[in-house]
C-alpha atoms as a PDB file:
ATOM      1  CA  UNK A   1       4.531  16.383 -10.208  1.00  0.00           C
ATOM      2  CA  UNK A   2       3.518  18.830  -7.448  1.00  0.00           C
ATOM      3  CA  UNK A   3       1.410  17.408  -5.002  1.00  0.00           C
ATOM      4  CA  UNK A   4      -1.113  20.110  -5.311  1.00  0.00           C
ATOM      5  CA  UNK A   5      -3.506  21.428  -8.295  1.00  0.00           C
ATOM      6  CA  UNK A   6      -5.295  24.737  -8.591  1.00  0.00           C
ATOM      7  CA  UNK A   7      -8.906  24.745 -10.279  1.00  0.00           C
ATOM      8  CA  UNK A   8      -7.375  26.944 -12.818  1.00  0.00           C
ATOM      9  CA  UNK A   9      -5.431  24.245 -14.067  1.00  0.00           C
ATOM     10  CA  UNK A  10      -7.447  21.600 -13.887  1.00  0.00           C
ATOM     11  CA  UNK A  11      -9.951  23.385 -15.524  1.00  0.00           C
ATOM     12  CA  UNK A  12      -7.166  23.382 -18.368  1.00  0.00           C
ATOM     13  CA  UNK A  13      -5.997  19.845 -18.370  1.00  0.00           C
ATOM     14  CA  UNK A  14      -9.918  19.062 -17.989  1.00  0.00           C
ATOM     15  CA  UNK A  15     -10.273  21.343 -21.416  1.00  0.00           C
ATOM     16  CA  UNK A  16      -7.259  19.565 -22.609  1.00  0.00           C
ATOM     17  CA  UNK A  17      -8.876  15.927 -23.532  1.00  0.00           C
ATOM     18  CA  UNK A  18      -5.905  14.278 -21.028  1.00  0.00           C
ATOM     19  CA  UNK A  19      -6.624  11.374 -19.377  1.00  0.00           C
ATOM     20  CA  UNK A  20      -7.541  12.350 -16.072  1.00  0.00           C
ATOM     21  CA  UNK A  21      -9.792  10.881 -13.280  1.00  0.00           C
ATOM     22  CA  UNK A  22     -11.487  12.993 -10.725  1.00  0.00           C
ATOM     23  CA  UNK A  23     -12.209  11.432  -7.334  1.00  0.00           C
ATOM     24  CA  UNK A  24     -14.809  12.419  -5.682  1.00  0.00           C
ATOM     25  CA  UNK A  25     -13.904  11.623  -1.651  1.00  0.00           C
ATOM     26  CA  UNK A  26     -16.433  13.942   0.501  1.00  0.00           C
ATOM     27  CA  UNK A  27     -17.100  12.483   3.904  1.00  0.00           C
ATOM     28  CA  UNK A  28     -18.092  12.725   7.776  1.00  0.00           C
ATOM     29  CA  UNK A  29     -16.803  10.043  10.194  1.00  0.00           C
ATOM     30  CA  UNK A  30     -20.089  10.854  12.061  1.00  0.00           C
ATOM     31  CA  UNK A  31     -22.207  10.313   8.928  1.00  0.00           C
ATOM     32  CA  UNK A  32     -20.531   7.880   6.744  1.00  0.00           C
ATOM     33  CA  UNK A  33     -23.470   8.461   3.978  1.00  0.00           C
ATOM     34  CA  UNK A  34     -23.206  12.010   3.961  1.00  0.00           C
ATOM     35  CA  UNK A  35     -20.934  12.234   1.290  1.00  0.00           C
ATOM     36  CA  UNK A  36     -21.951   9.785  -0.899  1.00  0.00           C
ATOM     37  CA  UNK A  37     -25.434  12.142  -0.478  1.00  0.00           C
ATOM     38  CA  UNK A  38     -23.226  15.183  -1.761  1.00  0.00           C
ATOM     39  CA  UNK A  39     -21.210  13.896  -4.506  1.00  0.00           C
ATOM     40  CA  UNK A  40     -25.277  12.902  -5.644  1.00  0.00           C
ATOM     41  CA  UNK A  41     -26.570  16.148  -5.356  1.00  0.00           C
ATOM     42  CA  UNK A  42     -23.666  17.926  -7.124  1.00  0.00           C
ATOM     43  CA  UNK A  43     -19.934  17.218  -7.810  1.00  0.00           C
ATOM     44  CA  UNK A  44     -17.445  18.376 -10.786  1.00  0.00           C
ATOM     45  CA  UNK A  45     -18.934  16.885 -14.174  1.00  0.00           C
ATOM     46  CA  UNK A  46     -17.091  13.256 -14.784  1.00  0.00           C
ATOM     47  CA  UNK A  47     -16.088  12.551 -11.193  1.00  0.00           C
ATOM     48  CA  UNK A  48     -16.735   9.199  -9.681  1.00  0.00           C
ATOM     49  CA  UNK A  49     -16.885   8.767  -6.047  1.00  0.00           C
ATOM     50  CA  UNK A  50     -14.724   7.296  -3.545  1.00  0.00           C
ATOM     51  CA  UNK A  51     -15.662   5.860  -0.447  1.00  0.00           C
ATOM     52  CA  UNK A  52     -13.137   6.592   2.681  1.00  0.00           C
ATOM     53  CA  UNK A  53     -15.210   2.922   4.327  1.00  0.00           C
ATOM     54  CA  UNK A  54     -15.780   0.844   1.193  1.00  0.00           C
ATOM     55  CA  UNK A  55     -12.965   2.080  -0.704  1.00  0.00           C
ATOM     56  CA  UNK A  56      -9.991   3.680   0.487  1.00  0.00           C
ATOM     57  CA  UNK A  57     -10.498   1.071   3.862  1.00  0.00           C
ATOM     58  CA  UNK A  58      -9.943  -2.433   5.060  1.00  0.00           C
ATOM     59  CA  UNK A  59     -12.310  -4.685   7.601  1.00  0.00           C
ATOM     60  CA  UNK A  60     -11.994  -3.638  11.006  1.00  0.00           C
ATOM     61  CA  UNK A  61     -11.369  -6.052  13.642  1.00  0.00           C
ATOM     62  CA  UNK A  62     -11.614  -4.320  16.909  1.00  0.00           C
ATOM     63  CA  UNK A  63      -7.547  -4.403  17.241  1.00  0.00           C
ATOM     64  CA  UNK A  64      -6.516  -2.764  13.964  1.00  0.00           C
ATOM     65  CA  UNK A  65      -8.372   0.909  13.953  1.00  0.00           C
ATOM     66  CA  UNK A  66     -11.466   2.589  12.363  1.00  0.00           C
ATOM     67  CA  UNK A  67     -10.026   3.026   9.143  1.00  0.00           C
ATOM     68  CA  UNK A  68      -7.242  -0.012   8.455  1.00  0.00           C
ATOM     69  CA  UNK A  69      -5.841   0.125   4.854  1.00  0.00           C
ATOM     70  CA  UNK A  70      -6.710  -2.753   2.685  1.00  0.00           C
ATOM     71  CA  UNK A  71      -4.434  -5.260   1.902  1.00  0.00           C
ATOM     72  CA  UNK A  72      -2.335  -4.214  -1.247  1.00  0.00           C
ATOM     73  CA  UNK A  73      -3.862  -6.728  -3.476  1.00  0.00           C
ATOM     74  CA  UNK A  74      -7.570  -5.061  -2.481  1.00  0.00           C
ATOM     75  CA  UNK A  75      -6.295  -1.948  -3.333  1.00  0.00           C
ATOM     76  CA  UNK A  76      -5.088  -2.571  -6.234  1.00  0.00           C
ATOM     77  CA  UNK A  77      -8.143  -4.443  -7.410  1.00  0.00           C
ATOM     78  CA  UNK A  78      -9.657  -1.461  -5.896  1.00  0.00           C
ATOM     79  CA  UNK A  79      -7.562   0.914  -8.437  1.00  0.00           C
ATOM     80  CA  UNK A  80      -8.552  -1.179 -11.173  1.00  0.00           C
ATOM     81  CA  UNK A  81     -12.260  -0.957 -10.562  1.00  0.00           C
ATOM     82  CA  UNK A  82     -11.930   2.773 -10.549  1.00  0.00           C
ATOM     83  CA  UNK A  83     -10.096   2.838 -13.550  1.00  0.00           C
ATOM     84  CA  UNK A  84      -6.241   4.128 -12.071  1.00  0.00           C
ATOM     85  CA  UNK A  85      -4.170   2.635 -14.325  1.00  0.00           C
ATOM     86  CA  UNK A  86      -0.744   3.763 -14.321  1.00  0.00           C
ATOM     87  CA  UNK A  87      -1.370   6.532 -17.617  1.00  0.00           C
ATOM     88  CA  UNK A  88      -4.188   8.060 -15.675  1.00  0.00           C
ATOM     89  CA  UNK A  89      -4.111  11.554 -13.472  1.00  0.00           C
ATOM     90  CA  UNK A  90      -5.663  11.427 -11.084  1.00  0.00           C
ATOM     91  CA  UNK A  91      -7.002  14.712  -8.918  1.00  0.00           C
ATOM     92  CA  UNK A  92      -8.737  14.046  -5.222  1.00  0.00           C
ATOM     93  CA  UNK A  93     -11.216  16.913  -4.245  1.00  0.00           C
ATOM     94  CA  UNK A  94     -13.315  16.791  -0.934  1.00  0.00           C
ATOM     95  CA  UNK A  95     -15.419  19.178   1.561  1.00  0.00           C
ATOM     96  CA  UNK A  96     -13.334  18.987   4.321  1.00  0.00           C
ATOM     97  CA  UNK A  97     -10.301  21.028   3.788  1.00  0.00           C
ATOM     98  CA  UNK A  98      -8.971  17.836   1.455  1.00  0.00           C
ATOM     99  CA  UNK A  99      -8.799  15.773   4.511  1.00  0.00           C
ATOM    100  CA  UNK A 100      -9.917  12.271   3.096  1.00  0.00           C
ATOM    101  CA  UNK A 101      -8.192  13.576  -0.477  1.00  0.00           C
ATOM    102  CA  UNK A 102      -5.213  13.277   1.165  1.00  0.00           C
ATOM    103  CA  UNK A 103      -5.689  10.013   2.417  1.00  0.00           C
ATOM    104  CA  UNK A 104      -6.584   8.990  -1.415  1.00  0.00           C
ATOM    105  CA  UNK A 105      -3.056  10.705  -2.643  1.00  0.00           C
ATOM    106  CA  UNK A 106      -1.134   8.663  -0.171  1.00  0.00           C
ATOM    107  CA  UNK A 107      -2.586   5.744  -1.048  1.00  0.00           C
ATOM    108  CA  UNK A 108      -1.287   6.167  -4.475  1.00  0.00           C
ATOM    109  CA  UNK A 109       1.829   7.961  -4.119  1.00  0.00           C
ATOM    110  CA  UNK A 110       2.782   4.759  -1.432  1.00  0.00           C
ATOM    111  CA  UNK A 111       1.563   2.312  -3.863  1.00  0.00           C
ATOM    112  CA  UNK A 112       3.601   3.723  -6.906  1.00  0.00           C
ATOM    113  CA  UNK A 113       0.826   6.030  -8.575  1.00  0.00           C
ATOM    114  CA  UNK A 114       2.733   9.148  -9.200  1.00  0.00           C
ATOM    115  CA  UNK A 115       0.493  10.729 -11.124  1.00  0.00           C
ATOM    116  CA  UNK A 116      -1.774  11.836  -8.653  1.00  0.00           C
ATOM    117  CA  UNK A 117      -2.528  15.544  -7.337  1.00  0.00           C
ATOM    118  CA  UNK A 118      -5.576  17.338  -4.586  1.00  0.00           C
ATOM    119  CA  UNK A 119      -7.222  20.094  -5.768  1.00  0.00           C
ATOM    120  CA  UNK A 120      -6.436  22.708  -3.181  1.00  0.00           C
ATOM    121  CA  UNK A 121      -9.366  24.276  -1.480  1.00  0.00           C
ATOM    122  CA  UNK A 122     -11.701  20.881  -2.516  1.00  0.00           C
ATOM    123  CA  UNK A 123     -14.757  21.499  -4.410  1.00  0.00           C
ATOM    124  CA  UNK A 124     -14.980  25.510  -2.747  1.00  0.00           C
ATOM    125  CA  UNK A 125     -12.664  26.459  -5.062  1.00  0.00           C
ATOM    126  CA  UNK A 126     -14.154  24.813  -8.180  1.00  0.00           C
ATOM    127  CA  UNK A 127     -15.958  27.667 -10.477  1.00  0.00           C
ATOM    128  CA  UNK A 128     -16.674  25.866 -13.295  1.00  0.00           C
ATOM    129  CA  UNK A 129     -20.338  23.688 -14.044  1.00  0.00           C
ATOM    130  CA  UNK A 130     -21.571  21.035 -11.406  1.00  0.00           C
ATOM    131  CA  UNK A 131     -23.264  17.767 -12.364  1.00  0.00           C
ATOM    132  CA  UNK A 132     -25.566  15.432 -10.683  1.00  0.00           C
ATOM    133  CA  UNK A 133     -25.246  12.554 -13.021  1.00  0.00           C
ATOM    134  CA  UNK A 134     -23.122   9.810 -11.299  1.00  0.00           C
ATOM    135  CA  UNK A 135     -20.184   8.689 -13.077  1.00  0.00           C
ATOM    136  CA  UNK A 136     -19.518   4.303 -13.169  1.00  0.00           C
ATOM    137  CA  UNK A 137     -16.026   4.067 -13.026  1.00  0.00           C
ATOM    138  CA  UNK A 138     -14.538   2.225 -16.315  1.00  0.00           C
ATOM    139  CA  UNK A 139     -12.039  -0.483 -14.974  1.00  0.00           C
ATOM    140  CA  UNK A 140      -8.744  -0.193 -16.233  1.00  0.00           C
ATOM    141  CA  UNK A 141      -7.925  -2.696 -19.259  1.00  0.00           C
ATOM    142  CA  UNK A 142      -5.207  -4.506 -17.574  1.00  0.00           C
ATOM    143  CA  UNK A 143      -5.272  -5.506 -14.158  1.00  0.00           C
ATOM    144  CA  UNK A 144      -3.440  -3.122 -11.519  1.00  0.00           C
ATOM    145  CA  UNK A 145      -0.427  -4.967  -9.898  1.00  0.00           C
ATOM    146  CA  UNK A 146      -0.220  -5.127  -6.393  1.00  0.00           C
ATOM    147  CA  UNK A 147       2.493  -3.062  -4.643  1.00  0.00           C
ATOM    148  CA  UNK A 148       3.380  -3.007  -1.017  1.00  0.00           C
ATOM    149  CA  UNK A 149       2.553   0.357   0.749  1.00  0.00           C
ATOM    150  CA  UNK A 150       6.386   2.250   0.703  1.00  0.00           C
ATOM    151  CA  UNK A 151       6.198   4.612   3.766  1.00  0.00           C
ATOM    152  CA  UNK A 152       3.895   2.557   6.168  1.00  0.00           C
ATOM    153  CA  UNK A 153       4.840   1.877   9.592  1.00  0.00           C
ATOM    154  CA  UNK A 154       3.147  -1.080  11.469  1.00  0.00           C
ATOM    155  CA  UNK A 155       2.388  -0.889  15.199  1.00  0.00           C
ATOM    156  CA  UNK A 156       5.305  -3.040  15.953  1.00  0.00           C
ATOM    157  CA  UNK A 157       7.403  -0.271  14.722  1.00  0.00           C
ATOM    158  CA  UNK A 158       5.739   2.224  17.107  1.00  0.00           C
ATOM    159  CA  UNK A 159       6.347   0.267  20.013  1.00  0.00           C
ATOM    160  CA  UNK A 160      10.280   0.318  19.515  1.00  0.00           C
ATOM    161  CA  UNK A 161      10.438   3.477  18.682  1.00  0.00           C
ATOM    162  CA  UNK A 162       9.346   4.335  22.239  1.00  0.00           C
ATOM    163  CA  UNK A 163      12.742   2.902  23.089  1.00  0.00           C
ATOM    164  CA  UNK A 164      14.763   3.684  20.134  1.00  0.00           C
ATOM    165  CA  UNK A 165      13.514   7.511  19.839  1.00  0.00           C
ATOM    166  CA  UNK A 166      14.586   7.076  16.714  1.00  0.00           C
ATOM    167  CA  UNK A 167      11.923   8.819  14.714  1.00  0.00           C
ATOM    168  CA  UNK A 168       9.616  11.689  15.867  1.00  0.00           C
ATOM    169  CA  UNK A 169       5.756  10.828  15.780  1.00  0.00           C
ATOM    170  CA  UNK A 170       3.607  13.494  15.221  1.00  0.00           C
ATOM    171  CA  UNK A 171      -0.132  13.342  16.002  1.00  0.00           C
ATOM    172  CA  UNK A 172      -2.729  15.167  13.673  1.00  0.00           C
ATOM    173  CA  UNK A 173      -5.291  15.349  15.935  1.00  0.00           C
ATOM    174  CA  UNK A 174      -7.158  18.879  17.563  1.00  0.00           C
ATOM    175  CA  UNK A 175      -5.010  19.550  21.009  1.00  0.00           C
ATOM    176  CA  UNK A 176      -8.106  18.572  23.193  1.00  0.00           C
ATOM    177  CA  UNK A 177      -8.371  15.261  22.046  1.00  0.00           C
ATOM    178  CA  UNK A 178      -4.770  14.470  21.717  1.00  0.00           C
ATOM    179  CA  UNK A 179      -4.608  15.245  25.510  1.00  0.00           C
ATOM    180  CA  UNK A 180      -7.710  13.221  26.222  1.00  0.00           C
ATOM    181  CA  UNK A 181     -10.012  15.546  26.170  1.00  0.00           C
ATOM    182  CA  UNK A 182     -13.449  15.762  24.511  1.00  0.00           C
ATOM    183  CA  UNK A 183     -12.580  12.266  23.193  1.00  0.00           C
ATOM    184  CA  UNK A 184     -16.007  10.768  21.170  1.00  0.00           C
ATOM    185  CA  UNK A 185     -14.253   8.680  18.218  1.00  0.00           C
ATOM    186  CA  UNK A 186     -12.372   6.221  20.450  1.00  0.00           C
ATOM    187  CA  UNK A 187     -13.316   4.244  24.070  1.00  0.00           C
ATOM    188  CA  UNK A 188      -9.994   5.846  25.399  1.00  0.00           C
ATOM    189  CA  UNK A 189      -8.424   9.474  25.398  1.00  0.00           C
ATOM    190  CA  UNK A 190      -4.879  10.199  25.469  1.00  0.00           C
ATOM    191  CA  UNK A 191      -2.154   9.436  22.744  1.00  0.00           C
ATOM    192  CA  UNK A 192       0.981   7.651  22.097  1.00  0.00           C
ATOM    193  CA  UNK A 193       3.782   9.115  24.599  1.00  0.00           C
ATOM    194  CA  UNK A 194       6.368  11.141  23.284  1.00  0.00           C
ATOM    195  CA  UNK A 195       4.289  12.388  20.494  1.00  0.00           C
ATOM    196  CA  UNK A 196       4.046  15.383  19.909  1.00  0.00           C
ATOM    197  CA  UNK A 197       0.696  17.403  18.222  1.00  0.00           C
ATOM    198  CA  UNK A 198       0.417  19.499  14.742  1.00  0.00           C
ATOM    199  CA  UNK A 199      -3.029  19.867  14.493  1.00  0.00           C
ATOM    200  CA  UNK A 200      -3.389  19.080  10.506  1.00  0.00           C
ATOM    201  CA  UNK A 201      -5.955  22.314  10.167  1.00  0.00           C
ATOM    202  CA  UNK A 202      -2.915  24.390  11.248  1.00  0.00           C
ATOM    203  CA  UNK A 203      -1.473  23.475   7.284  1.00  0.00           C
ATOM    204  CA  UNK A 204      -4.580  25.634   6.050  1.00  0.00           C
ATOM    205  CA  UNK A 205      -5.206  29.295   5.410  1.00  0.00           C
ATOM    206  CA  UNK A 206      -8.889  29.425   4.969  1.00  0.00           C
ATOM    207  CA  UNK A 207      -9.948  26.286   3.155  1.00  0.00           C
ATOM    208  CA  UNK A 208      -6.336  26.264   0.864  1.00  0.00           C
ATOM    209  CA  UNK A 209      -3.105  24.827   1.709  1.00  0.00           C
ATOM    210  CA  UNK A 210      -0.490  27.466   2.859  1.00  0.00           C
ATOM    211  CA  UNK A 211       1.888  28.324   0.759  1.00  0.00           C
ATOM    212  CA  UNK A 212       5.766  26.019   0.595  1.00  0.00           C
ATOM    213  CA  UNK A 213       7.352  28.449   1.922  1.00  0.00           C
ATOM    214  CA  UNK A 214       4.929  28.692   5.291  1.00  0.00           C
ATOM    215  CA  UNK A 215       4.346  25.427   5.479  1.00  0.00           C
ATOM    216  CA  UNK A 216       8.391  24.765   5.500  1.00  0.00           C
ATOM    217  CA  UNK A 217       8.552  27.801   8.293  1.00  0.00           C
ATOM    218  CA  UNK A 218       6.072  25.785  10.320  1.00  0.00           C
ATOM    219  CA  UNK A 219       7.715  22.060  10.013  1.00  0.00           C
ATOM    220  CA  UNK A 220      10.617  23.699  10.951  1.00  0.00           C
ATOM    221  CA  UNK A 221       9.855  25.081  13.539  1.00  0.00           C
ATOM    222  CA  UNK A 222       8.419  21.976  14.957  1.00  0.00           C
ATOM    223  CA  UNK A 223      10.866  19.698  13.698  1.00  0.00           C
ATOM    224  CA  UNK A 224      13.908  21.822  14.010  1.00  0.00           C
ATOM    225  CA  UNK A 225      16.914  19.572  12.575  1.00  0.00           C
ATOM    226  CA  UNK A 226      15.086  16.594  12.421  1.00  0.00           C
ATOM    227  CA  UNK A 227      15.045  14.855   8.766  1.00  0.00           C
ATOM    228  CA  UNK A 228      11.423  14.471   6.660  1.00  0.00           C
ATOM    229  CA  UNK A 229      12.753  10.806   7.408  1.00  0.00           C
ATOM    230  CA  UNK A 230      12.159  10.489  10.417  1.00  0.00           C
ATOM    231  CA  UNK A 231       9.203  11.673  10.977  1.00  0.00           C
ATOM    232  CA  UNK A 232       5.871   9.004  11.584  1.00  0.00           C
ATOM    233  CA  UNK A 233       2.316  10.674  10.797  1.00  0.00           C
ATOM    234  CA  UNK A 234      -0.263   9.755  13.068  1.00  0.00           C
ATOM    235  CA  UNK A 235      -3.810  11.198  13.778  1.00  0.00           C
ATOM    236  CA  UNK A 236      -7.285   9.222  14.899  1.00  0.00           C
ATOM    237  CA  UNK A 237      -7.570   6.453  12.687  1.00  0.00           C
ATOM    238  CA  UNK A 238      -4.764   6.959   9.633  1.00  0.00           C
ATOM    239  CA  UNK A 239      -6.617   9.743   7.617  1.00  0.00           C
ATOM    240  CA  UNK A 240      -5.660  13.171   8.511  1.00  0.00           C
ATOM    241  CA  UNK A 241      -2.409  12.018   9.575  1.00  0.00           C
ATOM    242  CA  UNK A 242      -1.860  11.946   5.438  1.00  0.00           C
ATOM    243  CA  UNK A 243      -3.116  15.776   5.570  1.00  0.00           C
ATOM    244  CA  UNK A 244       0.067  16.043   7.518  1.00  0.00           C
ATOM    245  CA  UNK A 245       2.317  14.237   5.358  1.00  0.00           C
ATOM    246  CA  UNK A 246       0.915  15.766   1.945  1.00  0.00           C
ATOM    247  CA  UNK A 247       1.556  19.487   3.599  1.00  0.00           C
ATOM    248  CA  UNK A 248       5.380  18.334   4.270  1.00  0.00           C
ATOM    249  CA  UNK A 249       5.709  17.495   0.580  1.00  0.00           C
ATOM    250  CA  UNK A 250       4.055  20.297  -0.578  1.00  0.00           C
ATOM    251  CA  UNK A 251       7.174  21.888   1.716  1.00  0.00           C
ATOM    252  CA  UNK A 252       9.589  20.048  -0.118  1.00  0.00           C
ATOM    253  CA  UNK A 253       9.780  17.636   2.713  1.00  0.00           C
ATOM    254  CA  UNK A 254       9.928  14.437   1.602  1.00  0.00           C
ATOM    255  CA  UNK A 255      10.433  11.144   2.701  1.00  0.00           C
ATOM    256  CA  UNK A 256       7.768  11.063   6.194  1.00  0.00           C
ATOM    257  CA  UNK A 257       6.118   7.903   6.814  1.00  0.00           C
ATOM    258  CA  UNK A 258       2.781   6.847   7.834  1.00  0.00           C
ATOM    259  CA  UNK A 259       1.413   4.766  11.069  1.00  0.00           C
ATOM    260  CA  UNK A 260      -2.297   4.053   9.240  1.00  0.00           C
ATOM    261  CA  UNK A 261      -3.470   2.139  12.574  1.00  0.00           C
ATOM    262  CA  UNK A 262      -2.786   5.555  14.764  1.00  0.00           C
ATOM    263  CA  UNK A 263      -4.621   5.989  17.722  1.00  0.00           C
ATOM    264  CA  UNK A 264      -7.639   3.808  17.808  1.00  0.00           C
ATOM    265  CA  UNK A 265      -5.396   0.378  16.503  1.00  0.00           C
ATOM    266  CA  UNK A 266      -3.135   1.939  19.390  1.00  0.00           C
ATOM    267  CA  UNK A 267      -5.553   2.113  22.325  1.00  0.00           C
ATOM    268  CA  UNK A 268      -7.665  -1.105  21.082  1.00  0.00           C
ATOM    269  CA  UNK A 269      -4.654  -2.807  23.427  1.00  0.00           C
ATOM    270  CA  UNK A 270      -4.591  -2.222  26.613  1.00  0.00           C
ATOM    271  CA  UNK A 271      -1.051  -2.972  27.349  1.00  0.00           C
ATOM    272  CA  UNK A 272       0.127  -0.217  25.505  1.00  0.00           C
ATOM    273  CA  UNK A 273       0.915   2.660  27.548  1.00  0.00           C
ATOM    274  CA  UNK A 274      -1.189   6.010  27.195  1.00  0.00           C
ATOM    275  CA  UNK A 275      -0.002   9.550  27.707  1.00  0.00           C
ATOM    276  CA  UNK A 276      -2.230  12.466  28.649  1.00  0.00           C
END
């Protein structure tokens, strides 16, 4: 299954009677209610919503970042609530260049949901009705097992790899605040030394995905010979860091991994070192 979907064919497959679930996952990290607000005053007809904080995240504890993932077993409880059993299709949309869509897909694809797709270009790109009826998610009939995350590195696995070299981390973030710049999301600036910055708007042309082909140029270039596999995704707090990783698939690059604690689980200790 292709990573991405056009609103062409999901108008289709919508037309179609499948069983598919759209997930509604608008949001601002400066306004955490402001997409809850939108999806209420219009989303596609039949979407529920999904919450990047109540849904798609874990408790913080001051050490493990603004957005930790939930343990598997509260995600998959989580999936079951929503009704993502393993028949179901289901298609992410957002506002935000499919930013927090992304993080949804990962969450899936690394706990063994394959059928799961983003709309490309979010709910811009949707020309078909709108509704402002809220959808309640039907839980699934069985429950959802729990399945480790496949593809998720834990900060322990950072920290050697600044020895090892092994793998080549790549930090989402804009270039300002990966140098330490402008920094108003985290108490420190600066990012994890030796990584290197892809700023995860640079996988867009206008509010779509570029196409394979571009997107493959690009990685390359930045990459050169190194394999999909050795690649760790990191951004602010473990969300557009999967914007990254879902434009290497689209690429045919397959196989990067994840480090969902990224840069505020990374500067919450202050014995880790900081680059600028």
């Amino acid at each position: 299954m292709t990573p991405l979907i056009t609103a062409n064919q999901l108008e289709e497959i919508i037309n179609s009677g499948e069983n598919v679930l759209l997930c509604d996952c608008r949001f601002d990290l400066v306004d955490p209610q402001a997409g809850k607000k939108a999806y209420e005053e219009g989303h596609i007809p039949g979407a529920v919503y999904v919450d990047l904080d109540q849904d798609l995240s874990g408790p913080k504890t001051g050490k493990n970042g603004r957005h930790p993932l939930p343990t598997p077993e509260v995600w998959a409880q989580t999936k079951s609530r929503l009704g993502m059993d393993s028949k179901t299709l289901v298609v992410a949309y957002d506002g935000q260049g499919s930013v927090y869509a992304s993080r949804l897909w990962w969450m899936l694809k690394a706990t063994g949901h394959a059928k799961v797709q983003v709309l490309d270009g979010g709910l811009d790109s949707w020309n078909g009705p709108i509704g402002t009826m809220p959808r309640q998610a039907k839980p699934t009939d069985t429950p959802v097992p729990a399945m480790p995350y496949v593809g998720l590195v834990p900060v322990g696995g950072i920290v050697e790899n600044l020895q090892t070299k092994k793998s080549v981390v790549i930090d989402a973030r804009a270039n300002d605040r990966f140098h330490g710049q402008n920094e108003t999301l985290d108490p420190i600036g600066g990012h994890i030394p030796d990584a290197i910055n892809y700023f995860f708007r640079d996988n867009l042309s206008g509010k779509l995905f570029k196409t394979p082909e571009q997107l493959y140029k690009d990685f390359h270039e930045l990459l050169g010979s190194t394999k999909a596999s050795e690649v760790i995704h990191q951004c602010g707090s473990g969300v557009t860091a999967c914007h990254n990783l879902l434009a290497m698939e689209i690429a045919g690059l397959k196989g990067s991994r994840l480090y969902a604690g990224s840069w505020s689980e990374w500067c919450a200790d202050p014995s880790r070192p900081v680059a600028l």
